[in-house]
C-alpha atoms as a PDB file:
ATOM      1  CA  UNK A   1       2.222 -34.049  -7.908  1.00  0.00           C
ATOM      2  CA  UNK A   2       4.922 -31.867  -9.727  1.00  0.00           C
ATOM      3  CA  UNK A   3       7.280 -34.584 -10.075  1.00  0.00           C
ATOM      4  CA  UNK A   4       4.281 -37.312 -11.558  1.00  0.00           C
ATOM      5  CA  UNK A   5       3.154 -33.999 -13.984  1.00  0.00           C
ATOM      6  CA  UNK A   6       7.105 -33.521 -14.747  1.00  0.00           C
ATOM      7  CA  UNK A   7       7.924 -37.139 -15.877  1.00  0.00           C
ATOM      8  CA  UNK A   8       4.926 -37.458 -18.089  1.00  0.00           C
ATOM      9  CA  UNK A   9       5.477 -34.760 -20.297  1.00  0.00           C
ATOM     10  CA  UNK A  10       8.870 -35.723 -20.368  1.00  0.00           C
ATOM     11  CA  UNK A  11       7.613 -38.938 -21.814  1.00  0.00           C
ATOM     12  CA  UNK A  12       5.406 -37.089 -24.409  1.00  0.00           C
ATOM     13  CA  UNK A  13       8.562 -35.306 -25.471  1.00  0.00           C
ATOM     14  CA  UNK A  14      10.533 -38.053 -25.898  1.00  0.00           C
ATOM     15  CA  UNK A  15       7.676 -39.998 -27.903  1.00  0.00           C
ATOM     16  CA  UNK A  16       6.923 -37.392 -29.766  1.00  0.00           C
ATOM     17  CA  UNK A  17      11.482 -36.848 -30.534  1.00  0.00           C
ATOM     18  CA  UNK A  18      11.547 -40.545 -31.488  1.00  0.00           C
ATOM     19  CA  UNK A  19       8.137 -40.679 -33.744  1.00  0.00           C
ATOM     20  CA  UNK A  20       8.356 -37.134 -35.744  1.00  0.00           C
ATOM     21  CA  UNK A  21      10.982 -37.884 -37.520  1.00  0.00           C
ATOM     22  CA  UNK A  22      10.122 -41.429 -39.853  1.00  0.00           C
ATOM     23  CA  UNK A  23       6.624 -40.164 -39.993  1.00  0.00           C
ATOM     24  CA  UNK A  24       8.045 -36.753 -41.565  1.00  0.00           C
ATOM     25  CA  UNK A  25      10.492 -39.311 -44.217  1.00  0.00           C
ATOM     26  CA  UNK A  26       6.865 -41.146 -44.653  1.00  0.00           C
ATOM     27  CA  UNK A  27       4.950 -38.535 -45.744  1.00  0.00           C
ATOM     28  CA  UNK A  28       7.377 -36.700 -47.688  1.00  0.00           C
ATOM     29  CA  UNK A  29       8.826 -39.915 -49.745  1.00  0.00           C
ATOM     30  CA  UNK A  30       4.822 -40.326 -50.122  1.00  0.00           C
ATOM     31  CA  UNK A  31       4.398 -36.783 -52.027  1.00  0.00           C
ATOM     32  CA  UNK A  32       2.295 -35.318 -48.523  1.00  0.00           C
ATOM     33  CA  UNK A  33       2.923 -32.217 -46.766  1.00  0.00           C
ATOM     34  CA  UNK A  34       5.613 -33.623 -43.934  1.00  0.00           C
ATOM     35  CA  UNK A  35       4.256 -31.165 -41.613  1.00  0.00           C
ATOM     36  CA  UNK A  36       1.276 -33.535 -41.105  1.00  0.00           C
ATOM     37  CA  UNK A  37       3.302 -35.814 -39.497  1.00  0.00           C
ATOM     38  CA  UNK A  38       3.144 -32.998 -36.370  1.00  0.00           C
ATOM     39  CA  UNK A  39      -0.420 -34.496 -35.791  1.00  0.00           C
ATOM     40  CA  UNK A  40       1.037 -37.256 -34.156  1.00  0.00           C
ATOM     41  CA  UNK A  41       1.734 -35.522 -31.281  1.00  0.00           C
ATOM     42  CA  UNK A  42      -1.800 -34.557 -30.635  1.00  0.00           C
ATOM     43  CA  UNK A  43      -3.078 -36.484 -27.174  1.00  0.00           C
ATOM     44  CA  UNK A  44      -4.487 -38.889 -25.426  1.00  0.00           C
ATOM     45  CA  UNK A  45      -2.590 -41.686 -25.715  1.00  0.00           C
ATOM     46  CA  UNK A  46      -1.808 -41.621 -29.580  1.00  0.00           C
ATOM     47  CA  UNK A  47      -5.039 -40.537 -30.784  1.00  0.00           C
ATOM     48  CA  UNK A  48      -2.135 -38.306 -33.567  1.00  0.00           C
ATOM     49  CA  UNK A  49      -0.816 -41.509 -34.719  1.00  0.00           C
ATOM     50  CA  UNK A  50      -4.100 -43.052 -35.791  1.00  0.00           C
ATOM     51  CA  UNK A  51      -5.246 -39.787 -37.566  1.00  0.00           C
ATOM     52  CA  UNK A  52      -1.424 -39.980 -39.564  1.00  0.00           C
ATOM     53  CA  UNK A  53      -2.433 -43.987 -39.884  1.00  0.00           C
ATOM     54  CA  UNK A  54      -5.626 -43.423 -41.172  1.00  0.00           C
ATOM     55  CA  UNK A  55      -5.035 -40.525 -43.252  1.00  0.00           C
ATOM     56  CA  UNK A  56      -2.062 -42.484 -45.382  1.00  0.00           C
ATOM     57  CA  UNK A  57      -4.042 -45.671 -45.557  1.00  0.00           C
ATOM     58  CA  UNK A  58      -7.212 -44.388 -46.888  1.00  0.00           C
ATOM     59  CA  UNK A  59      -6.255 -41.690 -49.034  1.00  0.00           C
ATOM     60  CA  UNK A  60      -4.750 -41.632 -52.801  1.00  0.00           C
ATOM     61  CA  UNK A  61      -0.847 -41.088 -53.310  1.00  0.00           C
ATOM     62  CA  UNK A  62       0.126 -38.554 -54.718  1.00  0.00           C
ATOM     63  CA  UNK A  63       3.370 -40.075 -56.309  1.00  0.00           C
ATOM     64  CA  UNK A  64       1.368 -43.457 -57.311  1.00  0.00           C
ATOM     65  CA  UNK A  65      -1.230 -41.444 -59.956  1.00  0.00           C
ATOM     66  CA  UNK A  66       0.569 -42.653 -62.995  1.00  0.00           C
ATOM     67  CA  UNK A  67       0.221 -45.962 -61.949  1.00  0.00           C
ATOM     68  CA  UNK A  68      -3.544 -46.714 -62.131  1.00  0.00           C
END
């Protein structure tokens, strides 16, 4: 049981080591706070990464204001 408990959270670590950092260059080349990009570690199964999706598809850019 400690071996099956070990090897998933060393999964979560390594997702969450390979997807912090482009969401963190995402957010902050968008003009967000990068430190939203920590939501993405938030579980089940990627529940994080749909928040961060949802959040930059849906809401108004900070750096594209002079634009519309």
């Amino acid at each position: 049981m400690d071996i099956i408990l070990a090897e998933e959270i060393g999964k979560l670590i390594a997702i969450a080591i390979l997807t912090l950092p482009p969401l963190w260059l995402i957010l902050k080349k968008a003009g967000f706070n990068p430190w939203l990009s920590f939501m993405a570690i938030i579980p089940p199964a990627g529940v994080g990464i749909i928040i961060v999706a949802l959040f930059l598809g849906f809401k108004d850019w900070p750096n594209n204001k002079g634009t519309q």
